[in-house]
PDB file of N, CA and C in Angstrom:
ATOM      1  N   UNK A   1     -18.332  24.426  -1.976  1.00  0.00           N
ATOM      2  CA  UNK A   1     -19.453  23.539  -2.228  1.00  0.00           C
ATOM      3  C   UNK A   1     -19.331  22.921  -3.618  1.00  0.00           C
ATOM      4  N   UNK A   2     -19.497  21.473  -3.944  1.00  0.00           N
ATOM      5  CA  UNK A   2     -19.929  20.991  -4.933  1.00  0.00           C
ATOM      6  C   UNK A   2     -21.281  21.343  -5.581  1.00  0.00           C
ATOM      7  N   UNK A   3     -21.079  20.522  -6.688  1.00  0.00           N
ATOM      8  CA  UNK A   3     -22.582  20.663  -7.402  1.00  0.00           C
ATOM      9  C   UNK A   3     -23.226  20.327  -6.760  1.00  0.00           C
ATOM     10  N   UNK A   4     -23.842  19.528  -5.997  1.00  0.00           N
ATOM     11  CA  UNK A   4     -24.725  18.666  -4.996  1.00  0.00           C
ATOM     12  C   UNK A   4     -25.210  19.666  -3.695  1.00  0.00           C
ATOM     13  N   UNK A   5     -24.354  20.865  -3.882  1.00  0.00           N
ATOM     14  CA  UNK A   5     -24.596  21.606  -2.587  1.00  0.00           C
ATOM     15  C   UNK A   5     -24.227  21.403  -0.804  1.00  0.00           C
ATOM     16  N   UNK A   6     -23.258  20.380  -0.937  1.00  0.00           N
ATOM     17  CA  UNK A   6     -23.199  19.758   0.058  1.00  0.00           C
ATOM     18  C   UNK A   6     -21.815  20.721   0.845  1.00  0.00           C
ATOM     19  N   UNK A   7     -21.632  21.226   1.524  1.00  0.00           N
ATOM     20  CA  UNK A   7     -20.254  21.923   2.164  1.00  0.00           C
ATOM     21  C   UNK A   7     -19.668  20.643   2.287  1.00  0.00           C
ATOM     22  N   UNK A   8     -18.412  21.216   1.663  1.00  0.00           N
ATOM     23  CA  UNK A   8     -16.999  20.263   2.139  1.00  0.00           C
ATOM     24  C   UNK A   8     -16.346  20.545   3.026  1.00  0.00           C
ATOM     25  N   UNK A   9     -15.780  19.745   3.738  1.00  0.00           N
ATOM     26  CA  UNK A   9     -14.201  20.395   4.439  1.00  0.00           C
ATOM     27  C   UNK A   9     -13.168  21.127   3.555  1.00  0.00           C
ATOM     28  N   UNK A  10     -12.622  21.602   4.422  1.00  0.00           N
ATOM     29  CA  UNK A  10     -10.944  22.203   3.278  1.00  0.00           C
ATOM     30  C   UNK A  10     -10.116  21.688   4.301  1.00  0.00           C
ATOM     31  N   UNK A  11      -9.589  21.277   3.319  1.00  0.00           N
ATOM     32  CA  UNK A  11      -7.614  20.743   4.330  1.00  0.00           C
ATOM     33  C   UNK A  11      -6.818  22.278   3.993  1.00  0.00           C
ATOM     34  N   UNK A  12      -6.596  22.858   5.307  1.00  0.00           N
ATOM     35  CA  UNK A  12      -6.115  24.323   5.033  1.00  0.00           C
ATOM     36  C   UNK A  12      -4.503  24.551   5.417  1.00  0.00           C
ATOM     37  N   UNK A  13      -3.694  23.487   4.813  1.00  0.00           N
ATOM     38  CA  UNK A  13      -2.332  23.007   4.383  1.00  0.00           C
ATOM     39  C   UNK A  13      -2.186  22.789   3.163  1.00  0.00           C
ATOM     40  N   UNK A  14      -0.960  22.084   2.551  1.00  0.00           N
ATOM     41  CA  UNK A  14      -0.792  22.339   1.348  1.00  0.00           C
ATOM     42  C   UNK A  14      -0.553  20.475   0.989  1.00  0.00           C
ATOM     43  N   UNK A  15      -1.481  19.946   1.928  1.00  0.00           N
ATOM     44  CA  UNK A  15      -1.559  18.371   1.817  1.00  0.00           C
ATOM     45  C   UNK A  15       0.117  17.423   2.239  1.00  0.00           C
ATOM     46  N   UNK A  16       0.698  18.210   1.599  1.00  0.00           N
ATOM     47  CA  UNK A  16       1.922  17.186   1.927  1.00  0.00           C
ATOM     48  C   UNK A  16       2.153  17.272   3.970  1.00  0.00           C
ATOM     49  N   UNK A  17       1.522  18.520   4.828  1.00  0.00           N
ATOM     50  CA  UNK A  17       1.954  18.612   5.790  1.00  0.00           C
ATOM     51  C   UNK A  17       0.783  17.433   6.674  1.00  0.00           C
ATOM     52  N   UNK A  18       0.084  17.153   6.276  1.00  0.00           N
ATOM     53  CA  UNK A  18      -0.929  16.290   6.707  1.00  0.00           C
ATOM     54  C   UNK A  18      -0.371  15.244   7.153  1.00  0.00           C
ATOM     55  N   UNK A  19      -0.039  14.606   5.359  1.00  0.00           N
ATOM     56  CA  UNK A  19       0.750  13.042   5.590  1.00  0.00           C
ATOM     57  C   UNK A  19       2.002  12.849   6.064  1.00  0.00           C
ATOM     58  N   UNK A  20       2.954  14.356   6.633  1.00  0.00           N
ATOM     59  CA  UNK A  20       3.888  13.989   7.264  1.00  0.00           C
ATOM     60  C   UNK A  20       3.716  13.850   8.504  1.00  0.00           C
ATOM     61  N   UNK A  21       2.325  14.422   8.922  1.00  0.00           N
ATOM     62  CA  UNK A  21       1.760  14.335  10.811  1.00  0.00           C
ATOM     63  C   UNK A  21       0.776  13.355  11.007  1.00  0.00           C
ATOM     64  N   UNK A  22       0.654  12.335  10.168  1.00  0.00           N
ATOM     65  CA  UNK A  22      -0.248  11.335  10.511  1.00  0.00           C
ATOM     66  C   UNK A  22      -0.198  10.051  10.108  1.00  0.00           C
ATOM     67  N   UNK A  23      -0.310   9.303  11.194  1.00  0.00           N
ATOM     68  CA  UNK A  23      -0.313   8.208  10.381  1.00  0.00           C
ATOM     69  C   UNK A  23      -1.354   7.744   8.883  1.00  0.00           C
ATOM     70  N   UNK A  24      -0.390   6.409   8.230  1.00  0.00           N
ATOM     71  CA  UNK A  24      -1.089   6.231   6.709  1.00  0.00           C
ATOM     72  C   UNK A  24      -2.686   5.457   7.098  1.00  0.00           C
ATOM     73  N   UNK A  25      -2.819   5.192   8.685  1.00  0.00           N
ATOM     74  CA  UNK A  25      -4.194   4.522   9.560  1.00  0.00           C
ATOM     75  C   UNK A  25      -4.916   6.285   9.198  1.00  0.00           C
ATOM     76  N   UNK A  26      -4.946   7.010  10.038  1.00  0.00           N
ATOM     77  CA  UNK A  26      -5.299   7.867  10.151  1.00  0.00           C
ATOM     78  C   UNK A  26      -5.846   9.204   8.844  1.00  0.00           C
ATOM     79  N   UNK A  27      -4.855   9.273   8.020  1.00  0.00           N
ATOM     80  CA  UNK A  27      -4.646   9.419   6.453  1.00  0.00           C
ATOM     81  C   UNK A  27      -6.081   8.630   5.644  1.00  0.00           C
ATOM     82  N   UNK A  28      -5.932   7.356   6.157  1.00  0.00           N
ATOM     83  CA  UNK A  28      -6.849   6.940   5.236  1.00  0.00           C
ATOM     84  C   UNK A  28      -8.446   7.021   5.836  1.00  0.00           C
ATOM     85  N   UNK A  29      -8.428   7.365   7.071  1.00  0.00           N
ATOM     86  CA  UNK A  29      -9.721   7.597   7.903  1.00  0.00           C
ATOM     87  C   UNK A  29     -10.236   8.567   7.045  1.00  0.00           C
ATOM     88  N   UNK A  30      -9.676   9.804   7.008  1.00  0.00           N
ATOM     89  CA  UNK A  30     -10.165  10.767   6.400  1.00  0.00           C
ATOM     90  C   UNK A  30     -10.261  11.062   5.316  1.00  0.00           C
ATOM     91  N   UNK A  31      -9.264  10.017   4.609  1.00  0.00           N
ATOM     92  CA  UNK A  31      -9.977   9.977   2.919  1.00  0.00           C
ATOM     93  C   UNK A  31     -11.150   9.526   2.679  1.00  0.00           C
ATOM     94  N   UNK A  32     -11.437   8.156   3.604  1.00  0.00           N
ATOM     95  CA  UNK A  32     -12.986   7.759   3.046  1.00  0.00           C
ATOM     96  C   UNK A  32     -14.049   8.714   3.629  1.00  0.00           C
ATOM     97  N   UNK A  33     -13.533   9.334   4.962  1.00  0.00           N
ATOM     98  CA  UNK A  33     -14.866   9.931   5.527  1.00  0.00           C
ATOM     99  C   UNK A  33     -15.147  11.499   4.523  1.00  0.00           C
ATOM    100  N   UNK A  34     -14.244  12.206   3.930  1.00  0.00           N
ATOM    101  CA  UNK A  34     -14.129  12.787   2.814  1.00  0.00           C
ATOM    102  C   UNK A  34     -14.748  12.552   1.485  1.00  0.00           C
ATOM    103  N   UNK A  35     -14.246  11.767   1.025  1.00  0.00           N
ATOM    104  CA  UNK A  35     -15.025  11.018  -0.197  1.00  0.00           C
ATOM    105  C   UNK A  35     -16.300  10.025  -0.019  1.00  0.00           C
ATOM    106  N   UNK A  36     -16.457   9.667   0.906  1.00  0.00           N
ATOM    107  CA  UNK A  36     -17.801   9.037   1.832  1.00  0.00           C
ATOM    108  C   UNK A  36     -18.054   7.463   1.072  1.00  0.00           C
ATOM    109  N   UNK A  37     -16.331   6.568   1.226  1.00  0.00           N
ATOM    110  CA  UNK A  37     -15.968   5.528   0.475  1.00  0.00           C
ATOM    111  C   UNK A  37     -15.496   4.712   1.778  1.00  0.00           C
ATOM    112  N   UNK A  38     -14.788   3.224   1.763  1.00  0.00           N
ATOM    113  CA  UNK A  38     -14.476   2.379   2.176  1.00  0.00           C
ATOM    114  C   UNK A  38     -13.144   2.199   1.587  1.00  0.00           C
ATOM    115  N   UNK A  39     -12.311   1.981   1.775  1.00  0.00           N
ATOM    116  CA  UNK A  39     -10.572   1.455   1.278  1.00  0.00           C
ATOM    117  C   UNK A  39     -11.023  -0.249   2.331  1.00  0.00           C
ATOM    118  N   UNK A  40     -10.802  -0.921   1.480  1.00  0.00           N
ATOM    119  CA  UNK A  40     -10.553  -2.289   2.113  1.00  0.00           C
ATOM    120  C   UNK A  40      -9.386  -2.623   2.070  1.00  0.00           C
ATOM    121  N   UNK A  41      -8.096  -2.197   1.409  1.00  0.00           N
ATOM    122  CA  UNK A  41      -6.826  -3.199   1.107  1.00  0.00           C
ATOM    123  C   UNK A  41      -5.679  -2.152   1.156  1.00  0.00           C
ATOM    124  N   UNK A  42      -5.138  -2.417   1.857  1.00  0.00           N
ATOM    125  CA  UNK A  42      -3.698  -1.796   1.897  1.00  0.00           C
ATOM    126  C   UNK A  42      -2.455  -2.361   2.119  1.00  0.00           C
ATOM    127  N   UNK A  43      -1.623  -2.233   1.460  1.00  0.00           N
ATOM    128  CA  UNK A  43       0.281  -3.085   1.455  1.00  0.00           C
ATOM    129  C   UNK A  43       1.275  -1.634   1.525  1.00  0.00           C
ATOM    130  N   UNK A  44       1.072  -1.667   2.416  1.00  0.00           N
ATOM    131  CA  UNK A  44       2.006  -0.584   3.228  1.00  0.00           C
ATOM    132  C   UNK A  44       3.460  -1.104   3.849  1.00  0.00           C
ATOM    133  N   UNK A  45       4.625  -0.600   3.224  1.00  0.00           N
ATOM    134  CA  UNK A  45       6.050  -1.151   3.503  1.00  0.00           C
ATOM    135  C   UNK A  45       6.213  -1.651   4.515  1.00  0.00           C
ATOM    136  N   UNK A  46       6.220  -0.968   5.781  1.00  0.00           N
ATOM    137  CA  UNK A  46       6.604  -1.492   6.636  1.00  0.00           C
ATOM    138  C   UNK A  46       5.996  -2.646   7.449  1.00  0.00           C
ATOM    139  N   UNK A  47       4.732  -2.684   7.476  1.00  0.00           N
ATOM    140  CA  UNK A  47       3.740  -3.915   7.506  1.00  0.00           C
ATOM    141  C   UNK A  47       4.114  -4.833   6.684  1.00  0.00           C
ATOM    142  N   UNK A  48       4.459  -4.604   5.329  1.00  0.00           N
ATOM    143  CA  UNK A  48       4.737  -6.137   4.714  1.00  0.00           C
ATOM    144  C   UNK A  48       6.198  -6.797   5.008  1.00  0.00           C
ATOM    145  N   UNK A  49       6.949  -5.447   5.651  1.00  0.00           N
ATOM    146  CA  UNK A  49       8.436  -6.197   5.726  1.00  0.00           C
ATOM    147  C   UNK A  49       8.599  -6.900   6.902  1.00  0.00           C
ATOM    148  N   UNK A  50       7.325  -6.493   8.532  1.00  0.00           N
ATOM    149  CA  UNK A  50       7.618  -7.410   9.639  1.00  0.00           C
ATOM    150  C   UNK A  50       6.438  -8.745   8.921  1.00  0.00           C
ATOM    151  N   UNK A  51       5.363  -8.642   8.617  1.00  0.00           N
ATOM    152  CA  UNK A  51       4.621  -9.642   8.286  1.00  0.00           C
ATOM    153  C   UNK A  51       5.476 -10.861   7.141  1.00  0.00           C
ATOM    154  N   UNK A  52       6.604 -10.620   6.920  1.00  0.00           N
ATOM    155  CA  UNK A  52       7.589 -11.224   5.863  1.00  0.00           C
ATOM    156  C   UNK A  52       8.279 -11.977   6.931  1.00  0.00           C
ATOM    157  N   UNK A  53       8.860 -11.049   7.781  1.00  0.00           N
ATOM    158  CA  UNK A  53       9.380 -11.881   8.795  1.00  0.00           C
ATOM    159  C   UNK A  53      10.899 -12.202   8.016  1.00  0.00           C
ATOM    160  N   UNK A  54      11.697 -11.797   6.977  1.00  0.00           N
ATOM    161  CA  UNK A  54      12.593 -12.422   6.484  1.00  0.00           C
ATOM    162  C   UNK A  54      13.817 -12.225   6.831  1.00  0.00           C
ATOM    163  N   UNK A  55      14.686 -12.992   6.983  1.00  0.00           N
ATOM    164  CA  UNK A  55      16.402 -13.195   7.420  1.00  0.00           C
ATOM    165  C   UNK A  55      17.272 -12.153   6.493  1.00  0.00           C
ATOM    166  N   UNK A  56      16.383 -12.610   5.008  1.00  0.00           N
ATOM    167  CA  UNK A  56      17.144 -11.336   3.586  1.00  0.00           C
ATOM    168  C   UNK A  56      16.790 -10.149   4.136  1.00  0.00           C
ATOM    169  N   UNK A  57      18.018  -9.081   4.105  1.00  0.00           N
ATOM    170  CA  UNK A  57      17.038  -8.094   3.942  1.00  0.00           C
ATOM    171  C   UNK A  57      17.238  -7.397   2.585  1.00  0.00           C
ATOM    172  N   UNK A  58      16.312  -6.570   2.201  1.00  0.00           N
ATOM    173  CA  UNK A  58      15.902  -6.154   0.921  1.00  0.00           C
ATOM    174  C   UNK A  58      16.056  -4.729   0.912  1.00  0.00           C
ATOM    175  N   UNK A  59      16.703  -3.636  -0.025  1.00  0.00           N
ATOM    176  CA  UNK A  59      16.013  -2.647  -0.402  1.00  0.00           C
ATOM    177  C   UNK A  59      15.027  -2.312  -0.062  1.00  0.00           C
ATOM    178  N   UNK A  60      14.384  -0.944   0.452  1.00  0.00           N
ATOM    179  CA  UNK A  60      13.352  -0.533  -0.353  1.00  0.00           C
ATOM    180  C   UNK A  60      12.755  -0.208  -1.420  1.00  0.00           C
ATOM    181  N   UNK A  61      13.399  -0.263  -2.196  1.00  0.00           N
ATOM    182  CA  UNK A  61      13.169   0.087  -4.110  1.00  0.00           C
ATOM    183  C   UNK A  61      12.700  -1.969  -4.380  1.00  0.00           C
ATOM    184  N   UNK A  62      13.643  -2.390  -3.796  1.00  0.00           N
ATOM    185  CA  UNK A  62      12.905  -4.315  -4.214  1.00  0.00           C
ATOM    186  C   UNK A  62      11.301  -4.731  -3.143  1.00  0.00           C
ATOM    187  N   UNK A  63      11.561  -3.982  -2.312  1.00  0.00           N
ATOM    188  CA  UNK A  63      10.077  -4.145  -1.758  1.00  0.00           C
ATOM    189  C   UNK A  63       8.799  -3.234  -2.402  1.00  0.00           C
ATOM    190  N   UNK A  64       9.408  -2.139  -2.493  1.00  0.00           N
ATOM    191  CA  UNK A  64       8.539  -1.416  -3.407  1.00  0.00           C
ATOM    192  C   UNK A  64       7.822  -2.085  -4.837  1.00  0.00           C
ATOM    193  N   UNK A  65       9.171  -2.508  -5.484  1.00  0.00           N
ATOM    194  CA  UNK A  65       8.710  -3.342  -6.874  1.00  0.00           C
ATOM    195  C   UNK A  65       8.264  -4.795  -6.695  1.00  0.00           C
ATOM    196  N   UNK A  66       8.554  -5.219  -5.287  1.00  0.00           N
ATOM    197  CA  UNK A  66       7.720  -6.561  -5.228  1.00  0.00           C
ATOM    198  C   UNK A  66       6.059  -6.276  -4.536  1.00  0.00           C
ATOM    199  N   UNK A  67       5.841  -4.897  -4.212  1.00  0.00           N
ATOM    200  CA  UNK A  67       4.430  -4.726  -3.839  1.00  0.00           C
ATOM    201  C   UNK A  67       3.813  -4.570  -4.953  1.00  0.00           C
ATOM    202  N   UNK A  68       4.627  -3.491  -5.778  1.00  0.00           N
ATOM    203  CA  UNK A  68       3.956  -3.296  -7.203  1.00  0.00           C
ATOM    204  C   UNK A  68       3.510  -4.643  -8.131  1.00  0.00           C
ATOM    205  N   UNK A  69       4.813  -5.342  -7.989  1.00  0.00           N
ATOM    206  CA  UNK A  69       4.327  -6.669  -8.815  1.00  0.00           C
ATOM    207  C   UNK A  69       3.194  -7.707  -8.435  1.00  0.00           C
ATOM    208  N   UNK A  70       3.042  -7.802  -6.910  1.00  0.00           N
ATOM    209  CA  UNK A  70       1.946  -8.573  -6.517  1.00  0.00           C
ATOM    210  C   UNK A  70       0.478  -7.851  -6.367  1.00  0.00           C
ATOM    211  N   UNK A  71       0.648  -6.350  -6.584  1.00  0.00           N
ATOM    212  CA  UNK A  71      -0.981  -5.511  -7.027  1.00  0.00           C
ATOM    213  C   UNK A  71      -1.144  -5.886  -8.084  1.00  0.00           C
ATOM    214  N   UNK A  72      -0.034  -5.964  -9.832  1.00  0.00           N
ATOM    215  CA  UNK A  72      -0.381  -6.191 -10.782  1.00  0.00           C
ATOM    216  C   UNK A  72      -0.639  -7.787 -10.880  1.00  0.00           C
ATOM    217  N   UNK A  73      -0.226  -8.408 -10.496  1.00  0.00           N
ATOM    218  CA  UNK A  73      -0.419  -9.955 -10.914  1.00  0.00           C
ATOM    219  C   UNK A  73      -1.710 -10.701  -9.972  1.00  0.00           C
ATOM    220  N   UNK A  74      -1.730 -10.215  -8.853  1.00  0.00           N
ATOM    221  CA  UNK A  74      -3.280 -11.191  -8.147  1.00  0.00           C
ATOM    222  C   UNK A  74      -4.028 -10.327  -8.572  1.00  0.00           C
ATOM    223  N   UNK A  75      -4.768 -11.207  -8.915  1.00  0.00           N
ATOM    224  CA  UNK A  75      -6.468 -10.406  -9.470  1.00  0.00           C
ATOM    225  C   UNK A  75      -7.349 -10.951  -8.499  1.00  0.00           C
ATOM    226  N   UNK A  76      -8.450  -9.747  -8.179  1.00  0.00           N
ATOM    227  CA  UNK A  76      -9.118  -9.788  -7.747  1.00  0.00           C
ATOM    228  C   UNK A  76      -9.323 -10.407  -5.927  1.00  0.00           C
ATOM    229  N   UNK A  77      -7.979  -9.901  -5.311  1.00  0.00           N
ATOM    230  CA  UNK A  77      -8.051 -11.060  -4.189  1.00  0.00           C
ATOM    231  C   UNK A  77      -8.572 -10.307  -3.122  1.00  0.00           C
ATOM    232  N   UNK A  78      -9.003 -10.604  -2.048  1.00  0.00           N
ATOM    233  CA  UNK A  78      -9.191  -9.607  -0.609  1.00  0.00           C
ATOM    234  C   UNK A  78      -7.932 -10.043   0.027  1.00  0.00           C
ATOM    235  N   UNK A  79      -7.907 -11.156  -0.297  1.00  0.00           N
ATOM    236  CA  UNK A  79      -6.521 -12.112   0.781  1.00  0.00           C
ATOM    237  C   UNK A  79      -5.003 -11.619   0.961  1.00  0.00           C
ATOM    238  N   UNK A  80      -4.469 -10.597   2.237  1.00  0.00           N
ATOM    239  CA  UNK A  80      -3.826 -10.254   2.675  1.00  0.00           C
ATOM    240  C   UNK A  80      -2.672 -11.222   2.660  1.00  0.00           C
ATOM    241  N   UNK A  81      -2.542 -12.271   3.219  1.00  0.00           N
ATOM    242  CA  UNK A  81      -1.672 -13.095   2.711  1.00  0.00           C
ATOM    243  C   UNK A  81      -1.706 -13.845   1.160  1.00  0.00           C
ATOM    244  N   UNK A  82      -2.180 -13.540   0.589  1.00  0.00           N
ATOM    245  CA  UNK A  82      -2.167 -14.097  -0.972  1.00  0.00           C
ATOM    246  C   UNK A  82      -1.149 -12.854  -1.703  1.00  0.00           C
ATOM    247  N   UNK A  83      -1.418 -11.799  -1.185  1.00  0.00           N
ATOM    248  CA  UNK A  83      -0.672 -10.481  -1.715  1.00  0.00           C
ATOM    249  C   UNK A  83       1.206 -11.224  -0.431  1.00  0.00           C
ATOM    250  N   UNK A  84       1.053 -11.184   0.624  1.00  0.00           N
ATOM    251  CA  UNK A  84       2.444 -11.233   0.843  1.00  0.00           C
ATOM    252  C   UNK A  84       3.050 -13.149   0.373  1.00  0.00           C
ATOM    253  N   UNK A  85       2.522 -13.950   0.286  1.00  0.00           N
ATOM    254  CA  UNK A  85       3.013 -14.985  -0.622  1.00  0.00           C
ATOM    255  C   UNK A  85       3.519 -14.227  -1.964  1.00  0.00           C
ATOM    256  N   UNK A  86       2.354 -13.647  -2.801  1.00  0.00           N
ATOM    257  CA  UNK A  86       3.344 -12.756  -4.176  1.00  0.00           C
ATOM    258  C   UNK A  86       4.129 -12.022  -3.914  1.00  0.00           C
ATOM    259  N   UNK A  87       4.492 -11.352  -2.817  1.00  0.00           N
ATOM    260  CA  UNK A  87       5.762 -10.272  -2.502  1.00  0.00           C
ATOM    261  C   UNK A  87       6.914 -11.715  -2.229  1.00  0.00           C
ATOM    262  N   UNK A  88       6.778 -12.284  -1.471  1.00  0.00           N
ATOM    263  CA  UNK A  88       7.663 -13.558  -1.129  1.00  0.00           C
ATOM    264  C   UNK A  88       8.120 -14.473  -2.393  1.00  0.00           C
ATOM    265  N   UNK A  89       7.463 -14.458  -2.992  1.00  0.00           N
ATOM    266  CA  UNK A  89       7.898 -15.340  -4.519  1.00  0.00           C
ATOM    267  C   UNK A  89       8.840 -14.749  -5.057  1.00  0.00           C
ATOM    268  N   UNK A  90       8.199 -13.167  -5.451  1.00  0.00           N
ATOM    269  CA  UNK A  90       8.725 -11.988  -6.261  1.00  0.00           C
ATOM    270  C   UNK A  90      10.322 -11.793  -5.459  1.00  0.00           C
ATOM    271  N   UNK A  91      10.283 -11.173  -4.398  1.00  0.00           N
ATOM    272  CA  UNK A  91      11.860 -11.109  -3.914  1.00  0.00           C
ATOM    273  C   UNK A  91      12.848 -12.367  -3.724  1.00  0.00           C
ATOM    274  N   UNK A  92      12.131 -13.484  -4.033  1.00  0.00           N
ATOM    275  CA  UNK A  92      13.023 -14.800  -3.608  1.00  0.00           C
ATOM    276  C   UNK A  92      13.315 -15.139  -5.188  1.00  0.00           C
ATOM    277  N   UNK A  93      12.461 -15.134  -6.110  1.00  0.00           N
ATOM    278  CA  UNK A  93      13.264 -15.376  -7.435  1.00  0.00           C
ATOM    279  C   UNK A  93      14.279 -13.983  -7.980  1.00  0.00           C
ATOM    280  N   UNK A  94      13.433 -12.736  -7.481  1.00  0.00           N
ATOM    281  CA  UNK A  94      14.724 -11.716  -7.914  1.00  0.00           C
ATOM    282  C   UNK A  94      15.933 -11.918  -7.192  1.00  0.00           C
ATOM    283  N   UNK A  95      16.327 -12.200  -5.891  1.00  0.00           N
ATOM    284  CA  UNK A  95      17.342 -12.612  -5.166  1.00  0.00           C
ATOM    285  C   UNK A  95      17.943 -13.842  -5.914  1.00  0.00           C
ATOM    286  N   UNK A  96      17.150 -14.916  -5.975  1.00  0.00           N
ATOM    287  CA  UNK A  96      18.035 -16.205  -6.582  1.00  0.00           C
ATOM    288  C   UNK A  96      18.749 -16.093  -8.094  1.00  0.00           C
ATOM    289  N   UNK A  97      18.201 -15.682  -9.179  1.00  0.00           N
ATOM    290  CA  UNK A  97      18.893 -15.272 -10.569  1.00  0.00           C
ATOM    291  C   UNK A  97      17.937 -14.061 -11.116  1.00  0.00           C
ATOM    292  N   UNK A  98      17.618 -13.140 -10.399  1.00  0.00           N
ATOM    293  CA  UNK A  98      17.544 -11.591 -10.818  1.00  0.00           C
ATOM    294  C   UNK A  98      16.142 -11.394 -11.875  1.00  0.00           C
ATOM    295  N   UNK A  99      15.519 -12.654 -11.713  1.00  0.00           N
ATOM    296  CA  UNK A  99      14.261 -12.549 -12.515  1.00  0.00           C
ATOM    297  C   UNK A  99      12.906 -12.655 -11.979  1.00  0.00           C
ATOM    298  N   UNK A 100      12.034 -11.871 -12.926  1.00  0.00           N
ATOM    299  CA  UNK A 100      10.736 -12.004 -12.095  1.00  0.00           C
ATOM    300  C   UNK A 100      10.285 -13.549 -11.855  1.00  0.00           C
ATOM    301  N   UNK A 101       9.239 -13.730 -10.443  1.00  0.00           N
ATOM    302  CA  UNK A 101       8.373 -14.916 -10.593  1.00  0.00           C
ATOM    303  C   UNK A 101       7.356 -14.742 -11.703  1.00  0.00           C
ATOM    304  N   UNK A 102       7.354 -15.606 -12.050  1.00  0.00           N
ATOM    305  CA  UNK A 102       5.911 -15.629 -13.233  1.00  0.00           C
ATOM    306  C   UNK A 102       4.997 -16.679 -12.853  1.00  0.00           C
TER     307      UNK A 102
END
């Protein structure tokens, strides 16, 4: 129990066995219903690499750092495609001469 008195659940694993038996859909069900929150936004690899749709293919370490770069650089967006346009910029100028889009 918290301070609030409220009984919690216990995850009675050692957490890593969870997220290897569930999907990151499912994973996140039970984080908000847990924390008693909403997640609106998620850029999850493999979703952004068919929603890319691209001929290149990329690393995962360059998709990784082009998700990272388009969380740090759009501010404030809800827009699912505004985040994969910045992944698309980001891997097409690192591909063309090895530098970030700015």
């Amino acid at each position: 129990m918290l301070d609030n008195n409220i009984p919690q659940e216990q995850d009675h694993d050692d957490g890593l066995l969870f997220f290897h038996s569930h999907s990151i859909w499912e994973a996140l069900f039970k984080l908000e219903k847990f924390y008693e929150c909403k997640i609106y936004g998620v850029l999850e690899l493999q979703e952004v690499e068919s929603n890319l749709m691209s001929e290149s293919s990329y690393s995962k370490q360059e998709m990784l750092d082009a998700i990272e770069y388009a969380y740090d650089k759009v501010d404030a967006s809800w827009e699912y495609e505004l985040y994969l346009d910045t992944i698309n910029e980001y891997l097409t100028a690192n591909k063309q001469g090895g530098q970030d889009a700015n």
